[in-house]
C-alpha atoms as a PDB file:
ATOM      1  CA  UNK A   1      44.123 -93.035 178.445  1.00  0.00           C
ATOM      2  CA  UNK A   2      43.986 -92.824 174.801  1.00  0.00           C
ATOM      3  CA  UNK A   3      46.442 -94.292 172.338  1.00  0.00           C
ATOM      4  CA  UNK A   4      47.994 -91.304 171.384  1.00  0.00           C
ATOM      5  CA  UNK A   5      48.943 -88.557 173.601  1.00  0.00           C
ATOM      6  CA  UNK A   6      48.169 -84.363 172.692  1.00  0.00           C
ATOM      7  CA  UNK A   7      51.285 -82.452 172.586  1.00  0.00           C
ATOM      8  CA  UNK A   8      52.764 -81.199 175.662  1.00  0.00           C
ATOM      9  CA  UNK A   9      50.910 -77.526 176.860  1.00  0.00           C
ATOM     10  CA  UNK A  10      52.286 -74.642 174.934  1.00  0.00           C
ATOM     11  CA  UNK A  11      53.602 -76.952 171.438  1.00  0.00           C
ATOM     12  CA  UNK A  12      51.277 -74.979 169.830  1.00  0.00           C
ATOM     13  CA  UNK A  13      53.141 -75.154 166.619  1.00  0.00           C
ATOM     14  CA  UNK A  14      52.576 -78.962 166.719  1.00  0.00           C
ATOM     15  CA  UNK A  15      49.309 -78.020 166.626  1.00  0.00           C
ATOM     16  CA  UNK A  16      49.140 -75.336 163.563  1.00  0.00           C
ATOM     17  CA  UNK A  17      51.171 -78.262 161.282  1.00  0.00           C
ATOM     18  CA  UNK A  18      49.119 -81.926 162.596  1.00  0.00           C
ATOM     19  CA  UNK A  19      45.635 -82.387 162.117  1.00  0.00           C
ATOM     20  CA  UNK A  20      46.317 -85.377 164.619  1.00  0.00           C
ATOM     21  CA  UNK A  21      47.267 -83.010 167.291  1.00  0.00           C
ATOM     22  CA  UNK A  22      44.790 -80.171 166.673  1.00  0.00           C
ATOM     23  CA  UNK A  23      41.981 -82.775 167.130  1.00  0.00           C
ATOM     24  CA  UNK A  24      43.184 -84.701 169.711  1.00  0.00           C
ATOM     25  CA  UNK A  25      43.406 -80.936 171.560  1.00  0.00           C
ATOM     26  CA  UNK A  26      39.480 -80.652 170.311  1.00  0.00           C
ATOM     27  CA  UNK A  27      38.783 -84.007 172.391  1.00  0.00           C
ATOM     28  CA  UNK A  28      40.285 -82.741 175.010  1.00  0.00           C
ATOM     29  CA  UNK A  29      38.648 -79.308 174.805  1.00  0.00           C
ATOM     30  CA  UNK A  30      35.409 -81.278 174.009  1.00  0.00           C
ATOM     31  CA  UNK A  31      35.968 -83.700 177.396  1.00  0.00           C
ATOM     32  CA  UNK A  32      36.152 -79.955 179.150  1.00  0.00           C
ATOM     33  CA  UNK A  33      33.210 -78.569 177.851  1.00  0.00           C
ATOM     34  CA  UNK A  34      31.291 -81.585 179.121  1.00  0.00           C
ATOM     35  CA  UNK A  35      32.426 -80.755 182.636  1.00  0.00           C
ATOM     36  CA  UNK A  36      31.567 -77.468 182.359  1.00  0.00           C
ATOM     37  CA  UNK A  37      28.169 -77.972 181.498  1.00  0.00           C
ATOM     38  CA  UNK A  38      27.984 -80.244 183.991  1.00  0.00           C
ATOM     39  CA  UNK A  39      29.404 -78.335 186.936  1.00  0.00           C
ATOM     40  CA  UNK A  40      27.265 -75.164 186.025  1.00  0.00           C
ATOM     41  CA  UNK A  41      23.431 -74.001 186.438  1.00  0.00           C
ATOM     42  CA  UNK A  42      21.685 -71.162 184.911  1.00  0.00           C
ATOM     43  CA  UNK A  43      22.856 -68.971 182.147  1.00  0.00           C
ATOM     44  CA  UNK A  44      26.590 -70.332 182.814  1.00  0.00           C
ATOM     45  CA  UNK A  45      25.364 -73.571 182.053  1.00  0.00           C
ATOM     46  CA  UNK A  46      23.446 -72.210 178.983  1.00  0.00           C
ATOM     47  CA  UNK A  47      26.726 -70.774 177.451  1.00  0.00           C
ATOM     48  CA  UNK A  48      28.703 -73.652 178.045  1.00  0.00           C
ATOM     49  CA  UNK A  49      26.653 -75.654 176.319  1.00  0.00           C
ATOM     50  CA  UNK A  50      26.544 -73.133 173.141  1.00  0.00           C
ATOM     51  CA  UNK A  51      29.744 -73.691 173.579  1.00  0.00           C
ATOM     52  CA  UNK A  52      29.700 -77.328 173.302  1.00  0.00           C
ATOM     53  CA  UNK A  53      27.344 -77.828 170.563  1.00  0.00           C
ATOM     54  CA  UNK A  54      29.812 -75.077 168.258  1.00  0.00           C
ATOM     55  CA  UNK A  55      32.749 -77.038 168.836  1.00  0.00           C
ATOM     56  CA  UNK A  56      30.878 -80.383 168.592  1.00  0.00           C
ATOM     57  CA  UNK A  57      28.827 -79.078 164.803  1.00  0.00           C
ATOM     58  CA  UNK A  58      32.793 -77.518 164.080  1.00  0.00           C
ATOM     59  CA  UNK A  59      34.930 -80.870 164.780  1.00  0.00           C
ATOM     60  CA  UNK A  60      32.772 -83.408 163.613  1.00  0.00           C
ATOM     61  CA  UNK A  61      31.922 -81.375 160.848  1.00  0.00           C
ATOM     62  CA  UNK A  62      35.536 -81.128 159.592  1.00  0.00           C
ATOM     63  CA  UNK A  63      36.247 -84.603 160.230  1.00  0.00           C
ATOM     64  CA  UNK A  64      33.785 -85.792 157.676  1.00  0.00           C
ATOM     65  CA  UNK A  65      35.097 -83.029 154.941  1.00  0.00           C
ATOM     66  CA  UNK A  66      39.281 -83.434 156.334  1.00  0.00           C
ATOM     67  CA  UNK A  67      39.634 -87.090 157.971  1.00  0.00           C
ATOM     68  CA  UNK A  68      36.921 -89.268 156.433  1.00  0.00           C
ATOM     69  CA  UNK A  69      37.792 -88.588 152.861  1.00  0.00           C
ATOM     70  CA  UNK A  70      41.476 -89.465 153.808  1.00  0.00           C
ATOM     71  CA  UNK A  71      40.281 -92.394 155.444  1.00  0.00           C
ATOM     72  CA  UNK A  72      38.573 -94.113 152.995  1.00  0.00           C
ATOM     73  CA  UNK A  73      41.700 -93.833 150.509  1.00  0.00           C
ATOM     74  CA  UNK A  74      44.234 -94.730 152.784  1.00  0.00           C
ATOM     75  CA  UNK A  75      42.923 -97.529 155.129  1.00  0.00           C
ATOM     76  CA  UNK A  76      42.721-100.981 154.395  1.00  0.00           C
ATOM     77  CA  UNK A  77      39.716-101.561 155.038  1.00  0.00           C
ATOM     78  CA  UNK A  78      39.056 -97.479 155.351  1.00  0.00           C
ATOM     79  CA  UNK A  79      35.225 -97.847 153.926  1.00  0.00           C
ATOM     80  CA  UNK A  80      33.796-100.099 156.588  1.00  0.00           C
ATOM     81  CA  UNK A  81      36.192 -97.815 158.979  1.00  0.00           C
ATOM     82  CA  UNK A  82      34.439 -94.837 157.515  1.00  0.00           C
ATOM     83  CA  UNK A  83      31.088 -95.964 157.730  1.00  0.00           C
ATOM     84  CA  UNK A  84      31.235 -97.036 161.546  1.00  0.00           C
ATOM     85  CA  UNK A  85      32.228 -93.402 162.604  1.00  0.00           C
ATOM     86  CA  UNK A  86      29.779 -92.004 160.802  1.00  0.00           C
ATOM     87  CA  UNK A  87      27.208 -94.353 161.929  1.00  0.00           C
ATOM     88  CA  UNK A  88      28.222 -93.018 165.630  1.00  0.00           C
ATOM     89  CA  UNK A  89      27.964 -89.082 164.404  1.00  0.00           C
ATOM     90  CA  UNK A  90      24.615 -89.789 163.424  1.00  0.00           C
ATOM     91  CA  UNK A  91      23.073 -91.264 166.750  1.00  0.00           C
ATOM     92  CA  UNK A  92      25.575 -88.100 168.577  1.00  0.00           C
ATOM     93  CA  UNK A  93      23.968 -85.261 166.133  1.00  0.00           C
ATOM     94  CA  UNK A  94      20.542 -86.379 166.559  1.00  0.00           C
ATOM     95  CA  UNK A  95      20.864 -86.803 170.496  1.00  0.00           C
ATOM     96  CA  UNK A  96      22.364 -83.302 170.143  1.00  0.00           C
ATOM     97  CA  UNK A  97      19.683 -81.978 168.115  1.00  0.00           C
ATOM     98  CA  UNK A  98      17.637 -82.752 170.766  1.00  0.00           C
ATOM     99  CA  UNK A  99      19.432 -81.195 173.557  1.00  0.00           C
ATOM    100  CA  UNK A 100      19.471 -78.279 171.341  1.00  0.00           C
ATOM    101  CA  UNK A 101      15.578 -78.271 171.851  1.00  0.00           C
ATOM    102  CA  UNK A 102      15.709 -78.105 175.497  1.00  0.00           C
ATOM    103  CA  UNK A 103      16.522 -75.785 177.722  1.00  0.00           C
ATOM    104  CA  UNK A 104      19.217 -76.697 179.938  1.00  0.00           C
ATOM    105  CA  UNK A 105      17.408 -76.296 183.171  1.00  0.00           C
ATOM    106  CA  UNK A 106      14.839 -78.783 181.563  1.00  0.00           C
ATOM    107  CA  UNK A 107      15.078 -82.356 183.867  1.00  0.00           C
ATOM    108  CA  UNK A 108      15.224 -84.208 180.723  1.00  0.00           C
ATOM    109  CA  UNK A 109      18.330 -81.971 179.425  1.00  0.00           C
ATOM    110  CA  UNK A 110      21.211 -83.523 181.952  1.00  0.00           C
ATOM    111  CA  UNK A 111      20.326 -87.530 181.466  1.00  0.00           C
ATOM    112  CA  UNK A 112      20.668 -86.379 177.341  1.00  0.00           C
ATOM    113  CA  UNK A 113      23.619 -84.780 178.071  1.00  0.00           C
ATOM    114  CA  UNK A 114      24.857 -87.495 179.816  1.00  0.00           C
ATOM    115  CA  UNK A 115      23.823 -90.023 176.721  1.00  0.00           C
ATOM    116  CA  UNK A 116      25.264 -87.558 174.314  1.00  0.00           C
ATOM    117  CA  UNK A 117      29.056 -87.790 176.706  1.00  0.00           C
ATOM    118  CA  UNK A 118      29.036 -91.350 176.398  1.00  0.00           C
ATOM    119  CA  UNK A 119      28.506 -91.646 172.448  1.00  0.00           C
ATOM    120  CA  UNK A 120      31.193 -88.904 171.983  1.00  0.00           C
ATOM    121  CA  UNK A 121      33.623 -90.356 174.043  1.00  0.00           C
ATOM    122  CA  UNK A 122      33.306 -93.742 172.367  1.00  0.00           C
ATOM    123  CA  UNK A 123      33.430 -92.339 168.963  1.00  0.00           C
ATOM    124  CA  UNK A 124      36.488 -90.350 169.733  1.00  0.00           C
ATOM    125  CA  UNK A 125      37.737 -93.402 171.040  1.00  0.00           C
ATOM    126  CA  UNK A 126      37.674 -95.148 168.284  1.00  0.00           C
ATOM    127  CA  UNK A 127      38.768 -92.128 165.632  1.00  0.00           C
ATOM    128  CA  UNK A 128      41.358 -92.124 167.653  1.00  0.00           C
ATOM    129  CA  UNK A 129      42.547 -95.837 167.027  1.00  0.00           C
ATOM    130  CA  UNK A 130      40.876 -96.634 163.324  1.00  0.00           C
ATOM    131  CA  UNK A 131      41.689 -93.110 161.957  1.00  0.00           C
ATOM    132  CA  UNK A 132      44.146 -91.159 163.768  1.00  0.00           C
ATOM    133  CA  UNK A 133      46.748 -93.686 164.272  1.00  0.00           C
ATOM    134  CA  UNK A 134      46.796 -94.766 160.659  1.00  0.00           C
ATOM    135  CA  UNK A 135      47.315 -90.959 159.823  1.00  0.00           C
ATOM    136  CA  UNK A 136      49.806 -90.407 162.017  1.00  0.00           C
ATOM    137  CA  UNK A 137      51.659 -93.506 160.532  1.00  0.00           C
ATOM    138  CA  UNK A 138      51.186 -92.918 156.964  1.00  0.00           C
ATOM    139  CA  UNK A 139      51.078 -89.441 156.370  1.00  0.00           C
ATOM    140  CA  UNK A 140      53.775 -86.819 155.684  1.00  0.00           C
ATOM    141  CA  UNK A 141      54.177 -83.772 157.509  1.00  0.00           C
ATOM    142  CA  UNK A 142      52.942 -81.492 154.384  1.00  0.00           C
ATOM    143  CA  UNK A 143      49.885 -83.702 154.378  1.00  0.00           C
ATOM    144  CA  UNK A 144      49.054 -83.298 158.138  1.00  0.00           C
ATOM    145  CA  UNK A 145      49.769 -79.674 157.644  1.00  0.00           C
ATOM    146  CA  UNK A 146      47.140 -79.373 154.748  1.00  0.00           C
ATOM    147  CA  UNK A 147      44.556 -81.342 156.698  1.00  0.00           C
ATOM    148  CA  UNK A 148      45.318 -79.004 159.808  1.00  0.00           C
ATOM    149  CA  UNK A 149      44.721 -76.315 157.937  1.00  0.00           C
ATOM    150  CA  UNK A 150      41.593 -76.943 156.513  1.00  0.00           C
ATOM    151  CA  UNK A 151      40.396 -77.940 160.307  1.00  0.00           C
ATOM    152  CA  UNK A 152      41.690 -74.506 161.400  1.00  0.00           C
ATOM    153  CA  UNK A 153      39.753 -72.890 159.182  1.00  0.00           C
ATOM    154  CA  UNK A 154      36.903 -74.355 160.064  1.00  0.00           C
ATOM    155  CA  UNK A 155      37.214 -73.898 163.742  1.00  0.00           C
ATOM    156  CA  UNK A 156      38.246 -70.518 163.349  1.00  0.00           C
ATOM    157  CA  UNK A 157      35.224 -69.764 160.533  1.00  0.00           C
ATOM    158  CA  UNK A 158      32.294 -71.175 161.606  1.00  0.00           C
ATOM    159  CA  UNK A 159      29.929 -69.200 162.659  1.00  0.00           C
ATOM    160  CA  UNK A 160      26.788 -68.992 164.778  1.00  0.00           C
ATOM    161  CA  UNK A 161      24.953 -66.819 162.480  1.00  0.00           C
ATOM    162  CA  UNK A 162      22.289 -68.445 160.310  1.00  0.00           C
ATOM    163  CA  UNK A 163      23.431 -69.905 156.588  1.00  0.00           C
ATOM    164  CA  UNK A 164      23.178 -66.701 154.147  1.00  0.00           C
ATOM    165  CA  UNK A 165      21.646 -69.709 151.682  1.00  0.00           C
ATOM    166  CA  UNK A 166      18.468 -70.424 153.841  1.00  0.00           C
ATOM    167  CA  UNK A 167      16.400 -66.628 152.728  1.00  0.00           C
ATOM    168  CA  UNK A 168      13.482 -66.996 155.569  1.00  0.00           C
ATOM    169  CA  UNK A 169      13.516 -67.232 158.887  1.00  0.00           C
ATOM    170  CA  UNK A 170      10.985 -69.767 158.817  1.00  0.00           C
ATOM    171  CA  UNK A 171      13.337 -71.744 156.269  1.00  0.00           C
ATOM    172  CA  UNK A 172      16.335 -71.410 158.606  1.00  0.00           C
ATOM    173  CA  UNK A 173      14.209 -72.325 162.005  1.00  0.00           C
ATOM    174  CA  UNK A 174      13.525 -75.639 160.213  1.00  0.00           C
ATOM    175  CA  UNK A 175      17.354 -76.442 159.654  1.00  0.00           C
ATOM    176  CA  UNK A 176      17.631 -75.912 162.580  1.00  0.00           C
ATOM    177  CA  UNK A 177      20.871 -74.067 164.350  1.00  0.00           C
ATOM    178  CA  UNK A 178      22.801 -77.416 164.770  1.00  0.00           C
ATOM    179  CA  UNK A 179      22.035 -77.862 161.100  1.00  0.00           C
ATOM    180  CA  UNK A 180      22.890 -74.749 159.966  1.00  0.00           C
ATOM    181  CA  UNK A 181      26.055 -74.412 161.779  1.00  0.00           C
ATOM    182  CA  UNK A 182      27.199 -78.124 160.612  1.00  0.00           C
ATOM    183  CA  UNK A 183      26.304 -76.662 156.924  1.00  0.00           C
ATOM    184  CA  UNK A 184      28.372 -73.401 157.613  1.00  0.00           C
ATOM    185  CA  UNK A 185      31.794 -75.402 158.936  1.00  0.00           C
ATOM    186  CA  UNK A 186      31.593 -77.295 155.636  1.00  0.00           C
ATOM    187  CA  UNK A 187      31.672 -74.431 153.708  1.00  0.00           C
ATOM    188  CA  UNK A 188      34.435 -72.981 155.636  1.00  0.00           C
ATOM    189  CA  UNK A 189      36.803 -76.091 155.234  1.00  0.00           C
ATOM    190  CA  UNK A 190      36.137 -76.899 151.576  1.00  0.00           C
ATOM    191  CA  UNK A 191      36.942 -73.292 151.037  1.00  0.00           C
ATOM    192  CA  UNK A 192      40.358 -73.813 152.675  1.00  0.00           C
ATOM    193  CA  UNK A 193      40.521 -76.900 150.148  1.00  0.00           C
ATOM    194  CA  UNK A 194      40.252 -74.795 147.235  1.00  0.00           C
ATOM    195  CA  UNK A 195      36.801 -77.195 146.797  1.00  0.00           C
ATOM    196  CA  UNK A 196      33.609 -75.726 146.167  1.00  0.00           C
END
């Protein structure tokens, strides 16, 4: 059980106005989307893990541009805090990267998968007690509002389409669709910043 609990089903307007609450729901949806993947063969189990890696590329993605930043400013200690989540994104991203090679009826794809469920859940683990908490506790309800917004937009904007920057195909097959859709979610949330 985590420290801090997800609204109750159908406080969706806790949701819309806490960034706490709208990515706790994303763990949750995330934990899902592992079963899913699991439980499922075939093209089921291919679009459940498209699935996946969108709301993985869309959550962590946001986190760096919505929670990190806030981190680092508001935690003691919030640069060492800062630096050991993102130390765990990187060994998830390039464990996903890799899944993203295979194709899920590959043998190698479900002990990956498995590897890539582990490092999530620890890492959401601990944004959960470092980061969340402290936000919860030190942060004003216009503040969690802002920072749910900007996550909504990039949840709601990302898309799966290749970055309009990359101009060849063989150019946007070396990002990579991981890549490109981590890329894309940034733009997305730093345009509901008002940052370019």
């Amino acid at each position: 059980m985590s420290e801090l609990q997800t609204p109750q089903a159908g406080d969706d307007h806790g949701q819309d106005t806490d960034v706490v609450a709208l990515l706790m729901r994303q763990h949750g949806d995330i934990r899902n989307l592992f079963d899913e993947v699991e439980a499922t063969t075939g093209e089921e189990r291919r679009d459940a893990f498209r699935r996946l890696v969108r709301l993985l590329a869309v959550h962590e993605t946001a986190e760096e541009e919505v929670v990190h930043p806030f981190a680092r400013r508001s935690i003691p200690g919030g640069e060492r805090v800062v630096e050991d989540r993102l130390a765990e994104e990187k060994a998830a991203k390039e464990t996903l990267v890799a899944l993203d090679d295979l194709d899920t009826d590959d043998p190698k794809f479900m002990p990956r998968l498995v590897q890539l469920r582990t490092d999530v859940q620890e890492h959401a683990r601990a944004e959960e007690r470092y980061e969340f908490a402290h936000i919860r506790r030190s942060t004003d309800a216009t503040q969690l509002a802002a920072m749910a917004k900007a996550v909504k937009a990039a949840e709601a904007m990302a898309p799966t389409r290749p970055h309009p920057a990359v101009q060849s195909g063989a150019a946007n097959m070396a990002l990579g669709p991981v890549a490109a859709l981590m890329d894309r979610t940034k733009d997305a949330v730093r345009g509901a910043m008002g940052k370019h």
